[in-house]
Protein backbone atom coordinates (compact mmCIF):
# COMPACT_ATOMS: atom_id res chain seq x y z
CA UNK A 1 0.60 24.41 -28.79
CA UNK A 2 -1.16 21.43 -30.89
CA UNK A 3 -2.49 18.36 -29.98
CA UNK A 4 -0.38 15.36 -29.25
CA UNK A 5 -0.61 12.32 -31.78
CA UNK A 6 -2.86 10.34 -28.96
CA UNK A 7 -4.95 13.25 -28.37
CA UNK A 8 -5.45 13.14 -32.60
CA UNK A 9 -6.34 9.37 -31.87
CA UNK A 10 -8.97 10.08 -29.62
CA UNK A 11 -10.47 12.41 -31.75
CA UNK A 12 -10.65 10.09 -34.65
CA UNK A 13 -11.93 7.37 -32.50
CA UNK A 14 -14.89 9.43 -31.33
CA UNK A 15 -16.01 10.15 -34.80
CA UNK A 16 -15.68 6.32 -35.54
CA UNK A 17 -18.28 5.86 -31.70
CA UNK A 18 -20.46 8.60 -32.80
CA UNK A 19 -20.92 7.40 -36.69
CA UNK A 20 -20.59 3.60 -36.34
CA UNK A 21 -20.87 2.90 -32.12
CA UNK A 22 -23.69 1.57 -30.05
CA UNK A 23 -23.07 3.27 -26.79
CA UNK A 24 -25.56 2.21 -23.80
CA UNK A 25 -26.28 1.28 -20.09
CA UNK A 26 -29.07 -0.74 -21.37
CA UNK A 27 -31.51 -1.69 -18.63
CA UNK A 28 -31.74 -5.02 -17.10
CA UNK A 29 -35.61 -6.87 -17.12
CA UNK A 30 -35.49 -6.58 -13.38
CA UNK A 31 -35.09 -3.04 -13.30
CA UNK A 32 -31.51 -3.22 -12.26
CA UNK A 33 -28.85 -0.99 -13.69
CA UNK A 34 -27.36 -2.65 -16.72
CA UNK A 35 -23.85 -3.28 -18.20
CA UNK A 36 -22.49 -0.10 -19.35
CA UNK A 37 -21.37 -1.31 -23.09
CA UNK A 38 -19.70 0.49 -26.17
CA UNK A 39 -19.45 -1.25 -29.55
CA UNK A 40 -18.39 -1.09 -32.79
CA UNK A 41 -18.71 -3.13 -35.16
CA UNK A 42 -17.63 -2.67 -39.40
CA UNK A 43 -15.99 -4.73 -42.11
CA UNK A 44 -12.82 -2.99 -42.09
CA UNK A 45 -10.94 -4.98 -40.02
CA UNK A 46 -7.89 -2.44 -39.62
CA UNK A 47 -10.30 0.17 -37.70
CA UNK A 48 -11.44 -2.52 -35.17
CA UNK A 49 -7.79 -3.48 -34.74
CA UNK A 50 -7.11 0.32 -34.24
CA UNK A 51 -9.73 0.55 -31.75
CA UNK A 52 -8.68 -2.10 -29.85
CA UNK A 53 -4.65 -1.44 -29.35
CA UNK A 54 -5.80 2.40 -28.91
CA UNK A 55 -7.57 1.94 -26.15
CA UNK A 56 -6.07 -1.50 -24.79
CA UNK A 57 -9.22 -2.86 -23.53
CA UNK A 58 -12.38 -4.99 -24.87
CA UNK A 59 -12.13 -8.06 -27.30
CA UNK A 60 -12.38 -8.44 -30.84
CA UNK A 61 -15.05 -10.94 -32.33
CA UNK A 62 -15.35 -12.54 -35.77
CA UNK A 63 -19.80 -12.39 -36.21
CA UNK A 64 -21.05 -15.36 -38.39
CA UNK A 65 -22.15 -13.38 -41.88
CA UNK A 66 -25.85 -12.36 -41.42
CA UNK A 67 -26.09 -13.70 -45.09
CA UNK A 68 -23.44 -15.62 -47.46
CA UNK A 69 -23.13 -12.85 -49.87
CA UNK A 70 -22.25 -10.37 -47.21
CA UNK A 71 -18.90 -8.82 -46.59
CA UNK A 72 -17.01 -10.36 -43.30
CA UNK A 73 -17.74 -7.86 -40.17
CA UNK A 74 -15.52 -7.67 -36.90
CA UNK A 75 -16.44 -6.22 -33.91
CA UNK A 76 -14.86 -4.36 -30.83
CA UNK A 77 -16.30 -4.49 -27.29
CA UNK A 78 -16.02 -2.99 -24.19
CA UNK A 79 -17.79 -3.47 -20.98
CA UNK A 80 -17.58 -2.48 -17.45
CA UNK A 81 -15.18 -0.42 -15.93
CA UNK A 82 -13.27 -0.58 -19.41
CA UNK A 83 -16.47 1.42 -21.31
CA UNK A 84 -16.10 3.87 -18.28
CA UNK A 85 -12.22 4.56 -19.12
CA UNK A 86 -13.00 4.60 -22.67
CA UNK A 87 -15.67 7.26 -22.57
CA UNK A 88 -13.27 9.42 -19.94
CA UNK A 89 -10.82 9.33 -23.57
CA UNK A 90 -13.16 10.04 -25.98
CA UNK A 91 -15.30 12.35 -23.86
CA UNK A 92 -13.60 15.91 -24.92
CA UNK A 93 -14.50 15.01 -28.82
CA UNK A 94 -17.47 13.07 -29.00
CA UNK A 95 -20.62 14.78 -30.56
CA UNK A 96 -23.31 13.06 -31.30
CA UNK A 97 -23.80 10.63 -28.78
CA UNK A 98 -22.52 12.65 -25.87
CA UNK A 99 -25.48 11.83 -23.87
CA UNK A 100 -24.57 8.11 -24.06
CA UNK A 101 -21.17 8.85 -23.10
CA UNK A 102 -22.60 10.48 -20.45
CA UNK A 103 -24.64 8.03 -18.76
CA UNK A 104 -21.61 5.56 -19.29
CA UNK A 105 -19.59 8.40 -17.10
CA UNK A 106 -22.07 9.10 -14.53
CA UNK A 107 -22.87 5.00 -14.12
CA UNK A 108 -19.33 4.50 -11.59
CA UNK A 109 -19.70 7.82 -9.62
């Protein structure tokens, strides 16, 4: 039996969170927890789009270029609730930054 075409989607997105994603529960100053976030952000604006009507969540930003001569970047986030249902997609093929997934998984239980 092989893997559905969404199951094939997750997968790819994964490898796009593990090579290109910031994935965190970053703390707050006053010791709080923080916003569970996951992030991506590239030039290619067809992989952001992909990410975002994948996963049907988050918002897609236009940065201001870091310097004139730089390419265009776009970038896909999620917060909240929406990181948590993200990371229970991607979960099964993430590698690298499985911890981070982790702690995004374990913040809402």
């Amino acid at each position: 039996m092989g893997k559905s075409k969404e199951d094939t989607a997750y997968a790819y997105a994964a490898g796009i969170l593990d090579g290109e994603g910031y994935i965190a529960v970053p703390p707050r100053k006053d010791k709080r927890p923080g916003t569970p976030i996951i992030q991506v952000e590239m030039t290619s604006h067809e992989i952001i789009k992909f990410l975002y009507n994948l996963f049907q969540v988050g918002s897609v930003q236009k940065p201001k270029k870091r310097q004139p001569h730089h390419l265009q970047s776009w970038k896909w986030t999620v917060k909240y609730r929406q990181a948590y249902k993200t990371a229970e997609k991607v979960w099964p093929y993430i590698v690298h930054k499985k911890d981070k997934i982790y702690c995004i998984l374990s913040y809402y239980k």
